[in-house]
PDB file of N, CA and C in Angstrom:
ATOM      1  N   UNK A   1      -6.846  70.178  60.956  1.00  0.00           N
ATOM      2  CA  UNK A   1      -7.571  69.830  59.768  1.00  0.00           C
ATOM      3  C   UNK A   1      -7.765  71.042  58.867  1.00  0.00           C
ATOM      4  N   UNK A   2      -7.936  71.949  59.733  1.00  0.00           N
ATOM      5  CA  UNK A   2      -8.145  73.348  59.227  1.00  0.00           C
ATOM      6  C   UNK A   2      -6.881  73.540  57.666  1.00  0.00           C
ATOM      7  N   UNK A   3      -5.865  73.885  58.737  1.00  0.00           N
ATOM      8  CA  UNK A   3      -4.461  73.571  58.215  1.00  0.00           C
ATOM      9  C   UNK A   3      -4.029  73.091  56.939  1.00  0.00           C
ATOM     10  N   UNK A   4      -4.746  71.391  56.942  1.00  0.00           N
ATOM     11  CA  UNK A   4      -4.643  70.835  56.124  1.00  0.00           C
ATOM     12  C   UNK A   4      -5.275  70.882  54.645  1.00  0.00           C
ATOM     13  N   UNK A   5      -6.189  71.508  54.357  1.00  0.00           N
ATOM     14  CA  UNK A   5      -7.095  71.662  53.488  1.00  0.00           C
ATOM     15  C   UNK A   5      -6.444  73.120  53.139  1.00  0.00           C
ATOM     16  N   UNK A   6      -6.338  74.207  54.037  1.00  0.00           N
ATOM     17  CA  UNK A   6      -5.577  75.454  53.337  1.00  0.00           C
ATOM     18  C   UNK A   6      -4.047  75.432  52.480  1.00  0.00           C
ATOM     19  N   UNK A   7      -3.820  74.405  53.300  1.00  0.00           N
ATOM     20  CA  UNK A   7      -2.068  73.925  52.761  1.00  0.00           C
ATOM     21  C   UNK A   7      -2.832  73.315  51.196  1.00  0.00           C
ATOM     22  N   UNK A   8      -3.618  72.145  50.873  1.00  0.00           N
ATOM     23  CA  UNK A   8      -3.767  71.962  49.861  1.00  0.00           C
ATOM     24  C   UNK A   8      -4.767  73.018  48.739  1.00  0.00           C
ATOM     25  N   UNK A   9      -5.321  73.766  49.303  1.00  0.00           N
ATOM     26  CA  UNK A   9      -5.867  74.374  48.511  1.00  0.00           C
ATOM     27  C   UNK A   9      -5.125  75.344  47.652  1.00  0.00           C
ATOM     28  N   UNK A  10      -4.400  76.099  48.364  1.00  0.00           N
ATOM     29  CA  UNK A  10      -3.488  76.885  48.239  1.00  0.00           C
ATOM     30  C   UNK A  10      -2.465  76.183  46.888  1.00  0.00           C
ATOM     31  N   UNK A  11      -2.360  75.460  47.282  1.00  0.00           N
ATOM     32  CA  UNK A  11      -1.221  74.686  46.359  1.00  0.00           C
ATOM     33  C   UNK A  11      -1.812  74.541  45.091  1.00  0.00           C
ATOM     34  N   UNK A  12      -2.786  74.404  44.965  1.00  0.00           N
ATOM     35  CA  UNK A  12      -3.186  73.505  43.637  1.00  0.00           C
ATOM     36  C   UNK A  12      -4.500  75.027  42.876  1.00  0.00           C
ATOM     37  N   UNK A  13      -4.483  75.916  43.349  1.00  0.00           N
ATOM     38  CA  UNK A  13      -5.517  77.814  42.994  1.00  0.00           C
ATOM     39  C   UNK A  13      -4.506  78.551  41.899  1.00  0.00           C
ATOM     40  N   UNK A  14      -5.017  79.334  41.206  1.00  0.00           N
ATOM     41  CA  UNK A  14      -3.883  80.387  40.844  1.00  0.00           C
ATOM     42  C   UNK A  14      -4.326  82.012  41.944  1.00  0.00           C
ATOM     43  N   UNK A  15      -5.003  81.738  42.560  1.00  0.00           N
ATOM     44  CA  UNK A  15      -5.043  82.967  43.347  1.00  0.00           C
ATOM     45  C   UNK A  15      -5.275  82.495  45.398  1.00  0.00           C
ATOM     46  N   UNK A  16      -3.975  82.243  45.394  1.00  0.00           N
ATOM     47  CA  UNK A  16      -3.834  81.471  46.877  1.00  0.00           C
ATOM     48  C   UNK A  16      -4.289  82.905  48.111  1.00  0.00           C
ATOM     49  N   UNK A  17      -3.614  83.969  47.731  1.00  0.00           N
ATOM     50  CA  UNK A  17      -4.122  84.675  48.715  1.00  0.00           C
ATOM     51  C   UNK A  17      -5.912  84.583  49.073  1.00  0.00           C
ATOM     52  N   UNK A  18      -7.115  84.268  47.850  1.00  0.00           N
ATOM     53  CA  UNK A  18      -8.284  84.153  47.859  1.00  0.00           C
ATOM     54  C   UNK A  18      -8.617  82.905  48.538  1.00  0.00           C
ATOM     55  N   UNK A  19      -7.883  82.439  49.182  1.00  0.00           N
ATOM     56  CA  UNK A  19      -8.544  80.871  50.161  1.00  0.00           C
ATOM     57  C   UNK A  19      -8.914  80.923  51.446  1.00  0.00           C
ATOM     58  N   UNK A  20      -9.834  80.697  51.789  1.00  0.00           N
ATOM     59  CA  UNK A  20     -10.492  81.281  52.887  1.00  0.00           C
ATOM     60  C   UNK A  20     -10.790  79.613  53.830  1.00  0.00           C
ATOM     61  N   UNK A  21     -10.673  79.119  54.921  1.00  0.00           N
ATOM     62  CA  UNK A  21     -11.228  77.985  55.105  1.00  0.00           C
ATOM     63  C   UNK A  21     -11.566  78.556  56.611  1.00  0.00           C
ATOM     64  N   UNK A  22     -13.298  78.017  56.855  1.00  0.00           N
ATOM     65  CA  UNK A  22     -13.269  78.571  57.808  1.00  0.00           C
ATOM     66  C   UNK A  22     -13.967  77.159  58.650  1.00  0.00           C
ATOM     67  N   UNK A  23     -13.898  77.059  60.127  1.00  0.00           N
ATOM     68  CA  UNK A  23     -14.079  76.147  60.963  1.00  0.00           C
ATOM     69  C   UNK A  23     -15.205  76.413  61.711  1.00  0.00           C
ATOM     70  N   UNK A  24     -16.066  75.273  62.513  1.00  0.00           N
ATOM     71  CA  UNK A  24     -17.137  75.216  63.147  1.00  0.00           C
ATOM     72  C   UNK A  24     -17.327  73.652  63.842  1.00  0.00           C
ATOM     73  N   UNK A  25     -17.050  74.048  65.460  1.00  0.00           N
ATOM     74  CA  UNK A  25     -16.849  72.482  65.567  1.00  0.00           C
ATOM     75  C   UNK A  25     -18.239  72.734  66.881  1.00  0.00           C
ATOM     76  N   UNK A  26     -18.504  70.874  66.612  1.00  0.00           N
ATOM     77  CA  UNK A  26     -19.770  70.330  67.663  1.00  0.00           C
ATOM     78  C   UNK A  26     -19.303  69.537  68.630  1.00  0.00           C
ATOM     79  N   UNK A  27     -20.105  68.710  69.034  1.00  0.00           N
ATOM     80  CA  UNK A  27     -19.565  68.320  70.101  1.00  0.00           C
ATOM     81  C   UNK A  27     -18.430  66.944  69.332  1.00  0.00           C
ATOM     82  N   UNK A  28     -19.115  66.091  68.634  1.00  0.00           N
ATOM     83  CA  UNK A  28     -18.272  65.509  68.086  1.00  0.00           C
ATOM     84  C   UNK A  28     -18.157  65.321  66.501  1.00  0.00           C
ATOM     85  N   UNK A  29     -18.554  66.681  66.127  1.00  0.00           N
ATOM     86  CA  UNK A  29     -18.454  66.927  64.368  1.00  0.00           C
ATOM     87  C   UNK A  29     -17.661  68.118  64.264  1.00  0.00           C
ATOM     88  N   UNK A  30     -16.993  68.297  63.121  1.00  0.00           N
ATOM     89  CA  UNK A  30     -16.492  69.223  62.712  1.00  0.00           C
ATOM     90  C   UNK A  30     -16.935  69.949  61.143  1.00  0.00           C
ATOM     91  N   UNK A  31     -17.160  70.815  60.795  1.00  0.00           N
ATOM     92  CA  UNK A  31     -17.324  71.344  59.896  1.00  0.00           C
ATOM     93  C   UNK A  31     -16.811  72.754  59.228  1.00  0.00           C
ATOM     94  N   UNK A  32     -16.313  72.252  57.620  1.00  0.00           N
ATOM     95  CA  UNK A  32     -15.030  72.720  56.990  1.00  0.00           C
ATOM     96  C   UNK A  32     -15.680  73.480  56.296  1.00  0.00           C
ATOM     97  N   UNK A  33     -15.461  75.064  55.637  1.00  0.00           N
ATOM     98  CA  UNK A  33     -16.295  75.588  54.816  1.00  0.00           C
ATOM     99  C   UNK A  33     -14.757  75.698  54.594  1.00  0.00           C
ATOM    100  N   UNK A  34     -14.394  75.789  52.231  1.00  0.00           N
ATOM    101  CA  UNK A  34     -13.431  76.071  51.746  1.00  0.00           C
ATOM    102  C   UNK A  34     -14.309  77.102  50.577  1.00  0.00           C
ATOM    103  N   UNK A  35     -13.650  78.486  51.064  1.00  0.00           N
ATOM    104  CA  UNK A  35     -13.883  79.645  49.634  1.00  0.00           C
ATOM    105  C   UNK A  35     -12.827  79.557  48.930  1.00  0.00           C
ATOM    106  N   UNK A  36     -12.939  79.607  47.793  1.00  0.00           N
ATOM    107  CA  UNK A  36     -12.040  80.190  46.604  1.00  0.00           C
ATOM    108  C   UNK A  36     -12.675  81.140  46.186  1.00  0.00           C
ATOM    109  N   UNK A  37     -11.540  81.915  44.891  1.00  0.00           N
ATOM    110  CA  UNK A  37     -12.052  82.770  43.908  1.00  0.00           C
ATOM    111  C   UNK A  37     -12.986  81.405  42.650  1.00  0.00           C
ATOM    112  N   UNK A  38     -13.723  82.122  41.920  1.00  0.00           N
ATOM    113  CA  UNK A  38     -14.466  81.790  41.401  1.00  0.00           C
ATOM    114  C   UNK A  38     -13.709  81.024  39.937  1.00  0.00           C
ATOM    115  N   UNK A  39     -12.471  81.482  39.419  1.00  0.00           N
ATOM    116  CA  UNK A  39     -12.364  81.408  38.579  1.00  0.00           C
ATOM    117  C   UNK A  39     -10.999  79.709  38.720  1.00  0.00           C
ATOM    118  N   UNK A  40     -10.955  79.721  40.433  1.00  0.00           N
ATOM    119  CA  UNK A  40     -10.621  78.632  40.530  1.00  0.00           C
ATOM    120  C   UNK A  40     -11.148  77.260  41.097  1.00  0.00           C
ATOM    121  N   UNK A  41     -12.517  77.873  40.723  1.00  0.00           N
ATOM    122  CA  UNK A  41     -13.551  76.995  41.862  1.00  0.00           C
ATOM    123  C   UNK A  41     -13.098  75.029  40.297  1.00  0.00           C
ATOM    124  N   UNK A  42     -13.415  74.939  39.801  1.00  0.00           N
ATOM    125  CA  UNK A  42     -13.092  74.465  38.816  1.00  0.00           C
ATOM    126  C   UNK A  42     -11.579  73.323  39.254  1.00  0.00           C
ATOM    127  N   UNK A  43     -10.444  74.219  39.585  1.00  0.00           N
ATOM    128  CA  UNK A  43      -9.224  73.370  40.069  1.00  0.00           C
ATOM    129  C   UNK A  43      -9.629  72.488  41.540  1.00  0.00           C
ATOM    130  N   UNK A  44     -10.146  73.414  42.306  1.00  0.00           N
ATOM    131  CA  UNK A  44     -10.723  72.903  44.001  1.00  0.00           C
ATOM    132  C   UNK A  44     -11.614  71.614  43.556  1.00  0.00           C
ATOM    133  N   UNK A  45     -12.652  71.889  42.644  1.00  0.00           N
ATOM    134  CA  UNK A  45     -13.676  70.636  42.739  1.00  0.00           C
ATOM    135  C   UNK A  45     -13.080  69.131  41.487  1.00  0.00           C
ATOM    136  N   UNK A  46     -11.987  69.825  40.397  1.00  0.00           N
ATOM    137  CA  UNK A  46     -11.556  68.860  39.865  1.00  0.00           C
ATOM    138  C   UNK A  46     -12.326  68.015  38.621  1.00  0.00           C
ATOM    139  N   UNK A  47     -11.766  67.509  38.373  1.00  0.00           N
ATOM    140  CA  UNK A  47     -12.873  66.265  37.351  1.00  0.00           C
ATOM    141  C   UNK A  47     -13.531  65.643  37.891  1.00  0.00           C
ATOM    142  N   UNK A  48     -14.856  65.606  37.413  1.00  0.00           N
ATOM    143  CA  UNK A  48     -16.223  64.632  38.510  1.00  0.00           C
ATOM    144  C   UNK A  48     -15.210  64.777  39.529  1.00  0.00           C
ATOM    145  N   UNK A  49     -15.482  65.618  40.235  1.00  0.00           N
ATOM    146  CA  UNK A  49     -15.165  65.744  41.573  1.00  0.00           C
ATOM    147  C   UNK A  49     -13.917  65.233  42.378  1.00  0.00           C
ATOM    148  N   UNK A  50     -13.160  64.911  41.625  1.00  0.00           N
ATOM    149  CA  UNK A  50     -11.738  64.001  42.102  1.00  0.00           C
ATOM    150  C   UNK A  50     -10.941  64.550  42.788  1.00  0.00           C
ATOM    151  N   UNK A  51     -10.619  65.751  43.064  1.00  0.00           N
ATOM    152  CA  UNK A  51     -10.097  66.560  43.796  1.00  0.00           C
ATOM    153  C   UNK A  51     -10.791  67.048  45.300  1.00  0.00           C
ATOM    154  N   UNK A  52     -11.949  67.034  45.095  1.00  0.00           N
ATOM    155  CA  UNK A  52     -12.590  67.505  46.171  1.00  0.00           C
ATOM    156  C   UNK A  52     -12.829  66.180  47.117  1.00  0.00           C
ATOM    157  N   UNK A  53     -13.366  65.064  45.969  1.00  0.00           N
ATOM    158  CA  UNK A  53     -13.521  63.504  46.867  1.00  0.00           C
ATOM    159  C   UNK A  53     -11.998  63.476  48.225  1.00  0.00           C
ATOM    160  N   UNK A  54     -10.966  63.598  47.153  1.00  0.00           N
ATOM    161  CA  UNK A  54      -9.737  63.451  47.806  1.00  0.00           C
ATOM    162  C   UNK A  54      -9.524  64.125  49.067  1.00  0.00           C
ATOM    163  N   UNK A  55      -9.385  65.394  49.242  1.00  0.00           N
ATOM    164  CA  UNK A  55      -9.456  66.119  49.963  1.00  0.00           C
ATOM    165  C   UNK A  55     -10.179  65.212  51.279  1.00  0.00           C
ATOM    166  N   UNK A  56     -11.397  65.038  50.655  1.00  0.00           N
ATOM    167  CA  UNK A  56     -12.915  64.719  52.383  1.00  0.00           C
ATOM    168  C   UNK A  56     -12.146  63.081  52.264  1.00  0.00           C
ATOM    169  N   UNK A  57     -11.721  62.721  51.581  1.00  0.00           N
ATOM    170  CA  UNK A  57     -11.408  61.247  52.459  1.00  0.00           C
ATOM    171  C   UNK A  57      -9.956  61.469  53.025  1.00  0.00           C
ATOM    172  N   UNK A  58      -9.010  62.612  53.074  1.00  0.00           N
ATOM    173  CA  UNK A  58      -7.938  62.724  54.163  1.00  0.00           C
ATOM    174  C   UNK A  58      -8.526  63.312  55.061  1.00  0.00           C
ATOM    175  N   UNK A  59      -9.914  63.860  55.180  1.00  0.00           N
ATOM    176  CA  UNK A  59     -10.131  64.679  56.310  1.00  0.00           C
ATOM    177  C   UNK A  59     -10.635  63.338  57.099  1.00  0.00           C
ATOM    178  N   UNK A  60     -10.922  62.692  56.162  1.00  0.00           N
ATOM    179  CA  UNK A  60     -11.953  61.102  57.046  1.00  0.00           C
ATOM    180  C   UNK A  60     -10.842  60.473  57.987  1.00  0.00           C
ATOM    181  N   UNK A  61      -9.777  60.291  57.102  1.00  0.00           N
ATOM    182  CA  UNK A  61      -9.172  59.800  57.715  1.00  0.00           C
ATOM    183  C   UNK A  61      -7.999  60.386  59.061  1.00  0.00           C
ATOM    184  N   UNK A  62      -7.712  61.400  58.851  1.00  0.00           N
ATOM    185  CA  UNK A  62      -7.379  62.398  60.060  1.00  0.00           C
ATOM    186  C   UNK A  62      -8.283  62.437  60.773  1.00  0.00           C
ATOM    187  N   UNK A  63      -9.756  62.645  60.799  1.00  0.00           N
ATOM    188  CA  UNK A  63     -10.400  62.825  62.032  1.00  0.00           C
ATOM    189  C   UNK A  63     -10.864  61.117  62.562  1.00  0.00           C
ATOM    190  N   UNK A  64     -10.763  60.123  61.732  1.00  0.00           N
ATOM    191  CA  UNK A  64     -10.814  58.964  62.160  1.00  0.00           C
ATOM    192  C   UNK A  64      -9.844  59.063  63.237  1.00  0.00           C
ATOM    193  N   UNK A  65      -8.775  59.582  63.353  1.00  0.00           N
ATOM    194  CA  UNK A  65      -7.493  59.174  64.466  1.00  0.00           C
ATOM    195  C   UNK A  65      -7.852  60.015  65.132  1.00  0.00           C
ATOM    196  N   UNK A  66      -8.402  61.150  65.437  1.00  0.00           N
ATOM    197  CA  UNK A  66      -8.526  62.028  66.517  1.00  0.00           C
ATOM    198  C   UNK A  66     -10.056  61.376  67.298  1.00  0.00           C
ATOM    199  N   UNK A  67     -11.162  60.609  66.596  1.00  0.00           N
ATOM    200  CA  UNK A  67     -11.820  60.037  66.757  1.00  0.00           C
ATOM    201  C   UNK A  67     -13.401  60.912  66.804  1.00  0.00           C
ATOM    202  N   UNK A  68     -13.352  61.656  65.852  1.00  0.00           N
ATOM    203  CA  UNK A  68     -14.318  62.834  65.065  1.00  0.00           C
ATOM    204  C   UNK A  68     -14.853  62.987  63.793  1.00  0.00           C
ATOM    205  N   UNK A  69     -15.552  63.683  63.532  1.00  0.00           N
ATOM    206  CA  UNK A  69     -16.170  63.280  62.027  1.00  0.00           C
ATOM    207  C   UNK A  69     -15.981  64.943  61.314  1.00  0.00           C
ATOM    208  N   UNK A  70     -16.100  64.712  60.146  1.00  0.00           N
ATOM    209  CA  UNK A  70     -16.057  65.876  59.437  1.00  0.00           C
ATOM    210  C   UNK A  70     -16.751  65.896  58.394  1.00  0.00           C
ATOM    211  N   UNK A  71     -16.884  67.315  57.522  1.00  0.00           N
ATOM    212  CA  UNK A  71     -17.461  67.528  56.745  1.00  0.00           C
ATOM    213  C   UNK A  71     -17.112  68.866  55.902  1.00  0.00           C
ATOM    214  N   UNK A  72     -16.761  68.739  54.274  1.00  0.00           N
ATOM    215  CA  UNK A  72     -16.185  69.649  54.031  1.00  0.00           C
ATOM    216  C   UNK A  72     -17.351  70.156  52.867  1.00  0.00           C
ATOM    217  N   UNK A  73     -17.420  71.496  53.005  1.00  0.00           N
ATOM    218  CA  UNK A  73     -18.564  72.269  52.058  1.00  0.00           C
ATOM    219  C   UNK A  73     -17.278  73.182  51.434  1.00  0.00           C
ATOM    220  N   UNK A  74     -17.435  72.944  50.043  1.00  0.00           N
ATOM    221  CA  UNK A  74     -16.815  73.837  48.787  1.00  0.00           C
ATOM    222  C   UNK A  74     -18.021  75.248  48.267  1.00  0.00           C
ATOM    223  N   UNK A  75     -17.595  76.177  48.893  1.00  0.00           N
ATOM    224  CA  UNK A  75     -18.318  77.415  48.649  1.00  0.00           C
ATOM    225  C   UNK A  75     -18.250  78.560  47.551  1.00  0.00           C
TER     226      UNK A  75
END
């Protein structure tokens, strides 16, 4: 999941080396912290949020199949 969110973040920043995603898992939660640079925080969160929505409902649905929950914080 990790993975997955760096692969897209990366893609869509103008400063990819600045992506930081870092992990924290519970017993049956997971939790996503995504840094950017500041000046791409803007591309990450999107229009009313459309980019970022997107993102947490593939994580929903990837951890739906592993049978886990998640949660992604934009930092």
């Amino acid at each position: 999941m990790k993975e997955l969110i760096e692969y897209i973040a990366k893609a869509i920043v103008n400063n990819p080396d600045k992506v930081l995603v870092t992990e924290e898992r519970n017993d049956e939660r997971v939790f996503l912290k995504l840094q950017v640079d500041e000046e791409d925080m803007g591309r990450v969160i999107g229009k009313q949020g459309r980019v970022a929505q997107s993102m947490r409902t593939l994580l929903r649905v990837l951890a739906a199949k592993q049978g886990i929950r998640v949660d992604l914080d934009i930092v």
